[in-house]
Every structure is written in structure tokens, then in C-alpha cells.
PDB file of N, CA and C in Angstrom:
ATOM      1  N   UNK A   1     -51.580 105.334   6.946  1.00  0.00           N
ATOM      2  CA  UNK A   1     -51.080 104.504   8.021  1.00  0.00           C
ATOM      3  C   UNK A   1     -50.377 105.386   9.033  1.00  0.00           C
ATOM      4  N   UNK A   2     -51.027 105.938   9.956  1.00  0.00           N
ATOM      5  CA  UNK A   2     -50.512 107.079  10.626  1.00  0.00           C
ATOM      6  C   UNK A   2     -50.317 106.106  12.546  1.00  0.00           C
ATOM      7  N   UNK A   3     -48.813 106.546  12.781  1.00  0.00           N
ATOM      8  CA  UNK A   3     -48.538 105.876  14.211  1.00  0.00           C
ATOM      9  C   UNK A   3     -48.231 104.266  14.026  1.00  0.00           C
ATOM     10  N   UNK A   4     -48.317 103.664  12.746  1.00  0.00           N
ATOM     11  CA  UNK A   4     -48.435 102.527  12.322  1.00  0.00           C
ATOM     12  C   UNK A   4     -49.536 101.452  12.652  1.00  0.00           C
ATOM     13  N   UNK A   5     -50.589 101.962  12.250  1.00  0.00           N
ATOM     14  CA  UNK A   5     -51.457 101.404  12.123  1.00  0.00           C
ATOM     15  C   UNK A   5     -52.413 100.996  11.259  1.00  0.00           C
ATOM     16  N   UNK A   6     -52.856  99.538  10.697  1.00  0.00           N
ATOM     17  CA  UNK A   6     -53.690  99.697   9.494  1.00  0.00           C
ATOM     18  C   UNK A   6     -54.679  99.573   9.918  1.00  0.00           C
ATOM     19  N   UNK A   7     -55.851 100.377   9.521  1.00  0.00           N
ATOM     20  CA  UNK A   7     -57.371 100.097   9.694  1.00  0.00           C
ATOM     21  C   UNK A   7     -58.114  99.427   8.844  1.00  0.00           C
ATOM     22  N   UNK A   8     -58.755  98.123   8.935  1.00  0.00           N
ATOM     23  CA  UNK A   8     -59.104  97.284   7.818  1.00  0.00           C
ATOM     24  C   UNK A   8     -60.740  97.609   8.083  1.00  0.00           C
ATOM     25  N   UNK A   9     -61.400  98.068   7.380  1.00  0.00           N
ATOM     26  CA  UNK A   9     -62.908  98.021   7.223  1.00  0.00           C
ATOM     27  C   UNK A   9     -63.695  96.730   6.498  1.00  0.00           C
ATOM     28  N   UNK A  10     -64.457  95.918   7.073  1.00  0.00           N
ATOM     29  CA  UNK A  10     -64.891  94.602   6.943  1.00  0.00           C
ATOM     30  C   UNK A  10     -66.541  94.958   6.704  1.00  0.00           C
ATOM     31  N   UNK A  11     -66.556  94.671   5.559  1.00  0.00           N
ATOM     32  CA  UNK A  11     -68.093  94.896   5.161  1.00  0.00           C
ATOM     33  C   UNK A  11     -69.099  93.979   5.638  1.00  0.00           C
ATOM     34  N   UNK A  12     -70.390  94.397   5.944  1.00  0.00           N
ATOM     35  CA  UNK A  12     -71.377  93.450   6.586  1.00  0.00           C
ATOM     36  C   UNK A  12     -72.145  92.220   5.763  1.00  0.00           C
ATOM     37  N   UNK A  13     -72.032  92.693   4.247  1.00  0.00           N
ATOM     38  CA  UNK A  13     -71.933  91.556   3.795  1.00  0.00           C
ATOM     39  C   UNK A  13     -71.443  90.653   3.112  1.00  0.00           C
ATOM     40  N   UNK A  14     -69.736  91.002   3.412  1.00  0.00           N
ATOM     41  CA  UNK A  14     -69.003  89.756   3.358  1.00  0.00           C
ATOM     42  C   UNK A  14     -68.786  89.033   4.622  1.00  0.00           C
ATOM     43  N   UNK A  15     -68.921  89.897   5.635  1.00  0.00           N
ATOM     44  CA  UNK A  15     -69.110  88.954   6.962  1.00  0.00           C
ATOM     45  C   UNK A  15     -70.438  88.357   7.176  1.00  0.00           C
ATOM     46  N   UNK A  16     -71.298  88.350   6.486  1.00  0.00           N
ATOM     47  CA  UNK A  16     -72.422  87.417   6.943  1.00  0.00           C
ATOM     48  C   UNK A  16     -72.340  86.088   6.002  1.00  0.00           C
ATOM     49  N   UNK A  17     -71.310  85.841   4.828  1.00  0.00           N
ATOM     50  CA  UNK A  17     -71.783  84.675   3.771  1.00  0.00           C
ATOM     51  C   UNK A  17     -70.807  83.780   4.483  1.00  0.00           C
ATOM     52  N   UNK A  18     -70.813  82.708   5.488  1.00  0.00           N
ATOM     53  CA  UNK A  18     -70.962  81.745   6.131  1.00  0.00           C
ATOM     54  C   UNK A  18     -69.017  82.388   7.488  1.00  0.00           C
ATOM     55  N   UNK A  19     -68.644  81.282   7.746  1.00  0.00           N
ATOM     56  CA  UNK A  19     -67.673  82.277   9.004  1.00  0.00           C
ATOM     57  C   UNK A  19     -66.671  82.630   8.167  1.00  0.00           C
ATOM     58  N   UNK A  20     -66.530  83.803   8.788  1.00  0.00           N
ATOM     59  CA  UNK A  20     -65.082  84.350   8.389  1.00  0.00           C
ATOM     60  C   UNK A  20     -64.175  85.118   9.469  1.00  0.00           C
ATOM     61  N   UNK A  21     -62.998  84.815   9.208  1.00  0.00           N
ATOM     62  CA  UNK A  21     -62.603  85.407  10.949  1.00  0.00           C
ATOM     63  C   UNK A  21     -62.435  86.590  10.227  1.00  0.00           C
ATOM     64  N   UNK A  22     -62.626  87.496  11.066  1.00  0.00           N
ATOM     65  CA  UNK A  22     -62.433  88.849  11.569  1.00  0.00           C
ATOM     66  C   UNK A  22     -60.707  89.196  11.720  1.00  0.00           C
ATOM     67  N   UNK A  23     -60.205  89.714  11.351  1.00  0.00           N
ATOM     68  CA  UNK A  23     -58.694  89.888  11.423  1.00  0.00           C
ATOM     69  C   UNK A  23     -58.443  91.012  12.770  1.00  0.00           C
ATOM     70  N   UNK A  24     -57.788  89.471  13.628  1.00  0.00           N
ATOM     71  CA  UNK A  24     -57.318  90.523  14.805  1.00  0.00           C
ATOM     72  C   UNK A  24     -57.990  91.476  15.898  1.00  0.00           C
ATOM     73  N   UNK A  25     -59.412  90.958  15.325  1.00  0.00           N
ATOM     74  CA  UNK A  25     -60.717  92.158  16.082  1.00  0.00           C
ATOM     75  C   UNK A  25     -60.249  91.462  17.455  1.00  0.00           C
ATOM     76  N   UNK A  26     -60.104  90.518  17.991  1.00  0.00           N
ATOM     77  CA  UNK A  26     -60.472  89.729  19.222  1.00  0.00           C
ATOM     78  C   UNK A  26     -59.435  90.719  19.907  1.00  0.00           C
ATOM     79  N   UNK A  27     -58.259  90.732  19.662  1.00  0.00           N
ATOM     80  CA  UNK A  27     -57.048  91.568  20.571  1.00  0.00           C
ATOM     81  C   UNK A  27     -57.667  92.906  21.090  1.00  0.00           C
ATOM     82  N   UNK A  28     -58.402  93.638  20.004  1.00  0.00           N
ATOM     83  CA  UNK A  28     -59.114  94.891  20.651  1.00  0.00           C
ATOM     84  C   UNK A  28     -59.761  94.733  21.811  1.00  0.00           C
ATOM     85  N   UNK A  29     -60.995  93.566  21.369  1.00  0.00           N
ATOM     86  CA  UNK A  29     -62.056  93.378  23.025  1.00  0.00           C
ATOM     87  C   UNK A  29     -61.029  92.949  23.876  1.00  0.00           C
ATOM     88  N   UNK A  30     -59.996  92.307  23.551  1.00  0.00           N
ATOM     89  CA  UNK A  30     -59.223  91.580  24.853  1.00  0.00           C
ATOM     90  C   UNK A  30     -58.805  92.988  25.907  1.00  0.00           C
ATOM     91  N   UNK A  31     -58.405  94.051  25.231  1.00  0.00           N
ATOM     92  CA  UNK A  31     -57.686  94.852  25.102  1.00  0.00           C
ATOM     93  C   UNK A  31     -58.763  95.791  26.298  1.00  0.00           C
ATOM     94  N   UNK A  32     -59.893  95.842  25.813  1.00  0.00           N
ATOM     95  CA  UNK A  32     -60.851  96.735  26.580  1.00  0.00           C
ATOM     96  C   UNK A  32     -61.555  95.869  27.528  1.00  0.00           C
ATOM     97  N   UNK A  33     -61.383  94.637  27.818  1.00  0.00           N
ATOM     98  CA  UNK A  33     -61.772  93.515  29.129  1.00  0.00           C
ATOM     99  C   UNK A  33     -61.008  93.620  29.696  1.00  0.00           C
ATOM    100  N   UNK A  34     -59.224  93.563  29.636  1.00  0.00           N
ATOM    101  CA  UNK A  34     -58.668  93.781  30.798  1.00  0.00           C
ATOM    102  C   UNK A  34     -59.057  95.315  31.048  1.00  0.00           C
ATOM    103  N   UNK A  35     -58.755  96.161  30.769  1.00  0.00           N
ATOM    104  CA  UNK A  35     -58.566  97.828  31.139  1.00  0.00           C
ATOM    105  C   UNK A  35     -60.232  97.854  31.584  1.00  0.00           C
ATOM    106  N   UNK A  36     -61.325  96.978  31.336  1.00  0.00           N
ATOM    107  CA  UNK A  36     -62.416  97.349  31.748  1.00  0.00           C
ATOM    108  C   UNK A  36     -62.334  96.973  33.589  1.00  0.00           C
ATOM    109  N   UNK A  37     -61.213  95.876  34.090  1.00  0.00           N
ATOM    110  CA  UNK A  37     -61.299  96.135  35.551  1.00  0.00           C
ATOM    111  C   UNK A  37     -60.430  97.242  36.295  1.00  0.00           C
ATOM    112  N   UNK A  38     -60.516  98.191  35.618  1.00  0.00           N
ATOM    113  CA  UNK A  38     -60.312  99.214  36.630  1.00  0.00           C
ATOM    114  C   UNK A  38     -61.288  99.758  36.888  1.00  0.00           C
ATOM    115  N   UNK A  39     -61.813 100.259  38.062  1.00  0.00           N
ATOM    116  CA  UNK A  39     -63.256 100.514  38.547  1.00  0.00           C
ATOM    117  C   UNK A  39     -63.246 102.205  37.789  1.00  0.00           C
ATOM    118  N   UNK A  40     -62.334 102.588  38.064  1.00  0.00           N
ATOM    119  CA  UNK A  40     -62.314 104.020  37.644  1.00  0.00           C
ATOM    120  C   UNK A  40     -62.593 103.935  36.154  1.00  0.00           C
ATOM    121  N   UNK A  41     -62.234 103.107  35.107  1.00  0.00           N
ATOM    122  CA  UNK A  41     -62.546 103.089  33.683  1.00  0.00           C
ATOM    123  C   UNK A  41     -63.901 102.895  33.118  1.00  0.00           C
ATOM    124  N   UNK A  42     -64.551 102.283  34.040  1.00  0.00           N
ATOM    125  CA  UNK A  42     -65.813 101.250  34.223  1.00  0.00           C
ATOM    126  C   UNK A  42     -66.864 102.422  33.223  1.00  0.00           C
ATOM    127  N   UNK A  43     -66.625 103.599  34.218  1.00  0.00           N
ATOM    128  CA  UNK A  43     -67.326 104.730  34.371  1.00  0.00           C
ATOM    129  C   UNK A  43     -66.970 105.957  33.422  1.00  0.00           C
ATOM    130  N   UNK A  44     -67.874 106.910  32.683  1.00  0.00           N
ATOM    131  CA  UNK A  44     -67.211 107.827  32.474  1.00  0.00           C
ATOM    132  C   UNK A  44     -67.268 109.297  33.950  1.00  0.00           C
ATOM    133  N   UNK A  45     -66.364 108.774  34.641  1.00  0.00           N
ATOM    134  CA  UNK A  45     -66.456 109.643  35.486  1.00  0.00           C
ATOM    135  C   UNK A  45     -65.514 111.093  35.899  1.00  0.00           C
ATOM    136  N   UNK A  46     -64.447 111.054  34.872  1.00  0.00           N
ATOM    137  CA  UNK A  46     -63.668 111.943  34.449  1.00  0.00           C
ATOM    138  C   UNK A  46     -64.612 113.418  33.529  1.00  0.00           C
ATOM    139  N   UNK A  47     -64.311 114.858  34.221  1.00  0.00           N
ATOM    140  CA  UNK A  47     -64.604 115.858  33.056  1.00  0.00           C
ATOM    141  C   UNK A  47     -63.919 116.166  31.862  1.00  0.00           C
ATOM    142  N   UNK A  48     -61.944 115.919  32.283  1.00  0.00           N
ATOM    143  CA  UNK A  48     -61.459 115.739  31.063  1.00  0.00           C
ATOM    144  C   UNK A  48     -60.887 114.734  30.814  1.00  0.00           C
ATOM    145  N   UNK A  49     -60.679 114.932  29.196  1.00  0.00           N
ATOM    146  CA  UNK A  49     -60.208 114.475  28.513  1.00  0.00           C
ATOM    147  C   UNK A  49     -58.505 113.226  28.608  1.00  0.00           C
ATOM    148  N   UNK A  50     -57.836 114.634  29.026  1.00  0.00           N
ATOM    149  CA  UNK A  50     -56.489 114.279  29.173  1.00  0.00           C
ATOM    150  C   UNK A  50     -56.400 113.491  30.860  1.00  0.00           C
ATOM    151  N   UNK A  51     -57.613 113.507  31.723  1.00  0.00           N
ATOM    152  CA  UNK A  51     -57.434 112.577  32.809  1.00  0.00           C
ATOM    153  C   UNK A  51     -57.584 111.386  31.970  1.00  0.00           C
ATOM    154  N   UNK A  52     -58.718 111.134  31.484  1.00  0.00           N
ATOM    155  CA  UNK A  52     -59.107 109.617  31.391  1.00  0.00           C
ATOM    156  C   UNK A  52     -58.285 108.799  30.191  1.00  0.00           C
ATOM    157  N   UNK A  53     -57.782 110.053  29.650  1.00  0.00           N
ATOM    158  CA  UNK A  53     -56.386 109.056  28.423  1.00  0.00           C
ATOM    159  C   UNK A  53     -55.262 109.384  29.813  1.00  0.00           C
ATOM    160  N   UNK A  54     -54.959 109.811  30.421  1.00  0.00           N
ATOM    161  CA  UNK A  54     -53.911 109.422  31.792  1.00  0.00           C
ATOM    162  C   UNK A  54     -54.263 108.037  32.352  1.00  0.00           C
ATOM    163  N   UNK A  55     -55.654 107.959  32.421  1.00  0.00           N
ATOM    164  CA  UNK A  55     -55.888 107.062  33.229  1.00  0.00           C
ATOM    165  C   UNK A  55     -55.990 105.629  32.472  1.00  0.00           C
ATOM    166  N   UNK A  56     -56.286 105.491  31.806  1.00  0.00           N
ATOM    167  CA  UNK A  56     -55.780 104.741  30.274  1.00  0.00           C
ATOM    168  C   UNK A  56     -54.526 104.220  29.826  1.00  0.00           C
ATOM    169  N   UNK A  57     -53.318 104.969  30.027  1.00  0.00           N
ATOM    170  CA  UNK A  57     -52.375 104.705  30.122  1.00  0.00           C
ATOM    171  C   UNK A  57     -51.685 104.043  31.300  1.00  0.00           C
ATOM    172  N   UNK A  58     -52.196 104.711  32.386  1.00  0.00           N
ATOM    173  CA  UNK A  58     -51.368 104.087  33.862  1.00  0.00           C
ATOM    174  C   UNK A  58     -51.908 102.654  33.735  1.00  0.00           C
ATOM    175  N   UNK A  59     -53.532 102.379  33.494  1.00  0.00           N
ATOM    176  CA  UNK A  59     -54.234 101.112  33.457  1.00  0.00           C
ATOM    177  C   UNK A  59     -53.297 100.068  32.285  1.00  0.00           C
ATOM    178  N   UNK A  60     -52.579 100.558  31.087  1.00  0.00           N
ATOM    179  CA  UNK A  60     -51.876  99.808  30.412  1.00  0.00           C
ATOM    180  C   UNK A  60     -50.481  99.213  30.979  1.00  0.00           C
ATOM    181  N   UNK A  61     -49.735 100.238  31.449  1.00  0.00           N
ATOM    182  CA  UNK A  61     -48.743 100.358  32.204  1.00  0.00           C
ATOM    183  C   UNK A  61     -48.774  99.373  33.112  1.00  0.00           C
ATOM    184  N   UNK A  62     -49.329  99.653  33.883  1.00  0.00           N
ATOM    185  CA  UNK A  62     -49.631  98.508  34.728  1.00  0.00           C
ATOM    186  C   UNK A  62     -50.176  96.589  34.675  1.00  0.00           C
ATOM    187  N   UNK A  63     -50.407  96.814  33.275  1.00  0.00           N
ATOM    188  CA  UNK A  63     -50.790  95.733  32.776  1.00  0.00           C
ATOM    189  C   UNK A  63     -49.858  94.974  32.094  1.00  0.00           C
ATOM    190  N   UNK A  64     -49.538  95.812  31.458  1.00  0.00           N
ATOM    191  CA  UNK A  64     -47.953  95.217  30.769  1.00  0.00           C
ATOM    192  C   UNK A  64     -46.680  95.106  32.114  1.00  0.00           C
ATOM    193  N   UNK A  65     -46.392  95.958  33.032  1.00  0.00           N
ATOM    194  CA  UNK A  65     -45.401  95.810  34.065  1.00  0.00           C
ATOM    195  C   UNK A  65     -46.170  94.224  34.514  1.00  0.00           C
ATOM    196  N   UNK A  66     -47.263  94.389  34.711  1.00  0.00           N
ATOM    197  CA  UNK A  66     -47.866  92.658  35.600  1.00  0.00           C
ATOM    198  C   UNK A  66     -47.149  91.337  34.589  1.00  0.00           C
ATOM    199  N   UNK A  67     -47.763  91.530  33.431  1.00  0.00           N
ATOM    200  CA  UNK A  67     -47.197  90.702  32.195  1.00  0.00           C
ATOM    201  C   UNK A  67     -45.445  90.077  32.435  1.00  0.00           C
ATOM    202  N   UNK A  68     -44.808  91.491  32.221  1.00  0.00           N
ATOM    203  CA  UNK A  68     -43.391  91.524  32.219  1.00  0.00           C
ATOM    204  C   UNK A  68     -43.081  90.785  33.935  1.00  0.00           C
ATOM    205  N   UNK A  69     -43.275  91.047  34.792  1.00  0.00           N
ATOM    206  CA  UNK A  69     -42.822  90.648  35.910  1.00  0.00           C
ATOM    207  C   UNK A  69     -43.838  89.464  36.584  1.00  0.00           C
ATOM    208  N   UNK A  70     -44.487  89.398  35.734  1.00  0.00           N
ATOM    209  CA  UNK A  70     -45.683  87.944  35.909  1.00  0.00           C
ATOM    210  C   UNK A  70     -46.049  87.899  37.615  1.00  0.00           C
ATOM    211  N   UNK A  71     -46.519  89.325  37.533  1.00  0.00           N
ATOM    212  CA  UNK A  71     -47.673  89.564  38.661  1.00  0.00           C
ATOM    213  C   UNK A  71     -48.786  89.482  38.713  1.00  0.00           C
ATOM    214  N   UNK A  72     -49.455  88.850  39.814  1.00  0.00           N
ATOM    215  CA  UNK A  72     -51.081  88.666  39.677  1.00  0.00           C
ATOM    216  C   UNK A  72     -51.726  90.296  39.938  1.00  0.00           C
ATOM    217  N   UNK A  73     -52.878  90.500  38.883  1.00  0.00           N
ATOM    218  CA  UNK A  73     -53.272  91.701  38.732  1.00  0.00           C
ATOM    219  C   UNK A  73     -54.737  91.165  39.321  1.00  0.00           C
ATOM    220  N   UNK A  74     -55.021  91.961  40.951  1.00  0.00           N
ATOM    221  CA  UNK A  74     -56.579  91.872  41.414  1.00  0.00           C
ATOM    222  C   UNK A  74     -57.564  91.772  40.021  1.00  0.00           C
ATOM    223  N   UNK A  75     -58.835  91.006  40.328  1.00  0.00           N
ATOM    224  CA  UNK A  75     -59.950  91.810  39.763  1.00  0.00           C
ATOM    225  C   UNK A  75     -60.497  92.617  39.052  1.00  0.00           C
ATOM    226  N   UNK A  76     -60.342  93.574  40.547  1.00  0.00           N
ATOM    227  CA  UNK A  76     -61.095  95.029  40.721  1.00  0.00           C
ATOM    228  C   UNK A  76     -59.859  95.675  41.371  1.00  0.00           C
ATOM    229  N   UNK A  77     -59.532  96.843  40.443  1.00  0.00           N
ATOM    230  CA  UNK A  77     -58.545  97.374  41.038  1.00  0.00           C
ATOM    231  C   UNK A  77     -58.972  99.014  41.469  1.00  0.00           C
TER     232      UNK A  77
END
């Protein structure tokens, strides 16, 4: 559990014998739909590394400051 995080591995066939929720998966996609409207993220258009985890971060930052101060966040930013 490193940074505090647990990683749960969900086998394919216990997820196919009728529904079963998925623990928490949804927050991830939520997670990469907002940060997917930044036009710059869209893309891998960065050579490094440490830009596009910069750019990753400012895109969170900014998402959470909108949250906290319940600002409307464009679109397409």
C-alpha cells in the first residue's frame, strides 16, 4: 500500500456471473473525463515526461480550486 493506496484486481470471471459493481472504478473514468477537457491533455503532445505530469497537475489544481470556490470550468480549456 504505497502513497496510500489499495489496488484491488477484479477478475474477469467473477465480473461476468451476473452484475457486480466494480468498487470505485467509476471515480477513476470520472477522474480522466474531467482532465480529458483540457485540449492540451487530449493529445500526447508533450516530449517529456515531467511536462505532461506538470500538466496533469495544474489540470487537477484547477479543478479542485473550481470545486472549492464553485467556479464554472469552460468546456474546452
Amino acid at each position: 500500500m504505497e502513497y496510500g493506496i489499495k489496488l484491488e484486481v477484479v477478475k474477469l470471471s467473477e465480473a461476468k456471473r451476473g452484475f457486480i459493481l466494480l468498487p470505485r472504478r467509476w471515480v477513476v473514468e470520472r477522474t480522466f473525463a474531467w482532465l480529458s477537457r483540457f485540449r492540451r491533455l487530449v493529445r500526447d503532445y508533450e516530449r517529456l515526461d515531467k511536462t505532461l505530469k506538470g500538466l496533469h497537475f495544474v489540470a487537477a489544481v484547477i479543478l479542485m480550486l473550481a470545486q472549492v470556490f464553485r467556479w464554472e470550468v469552460p468546456n474546452r480549456l
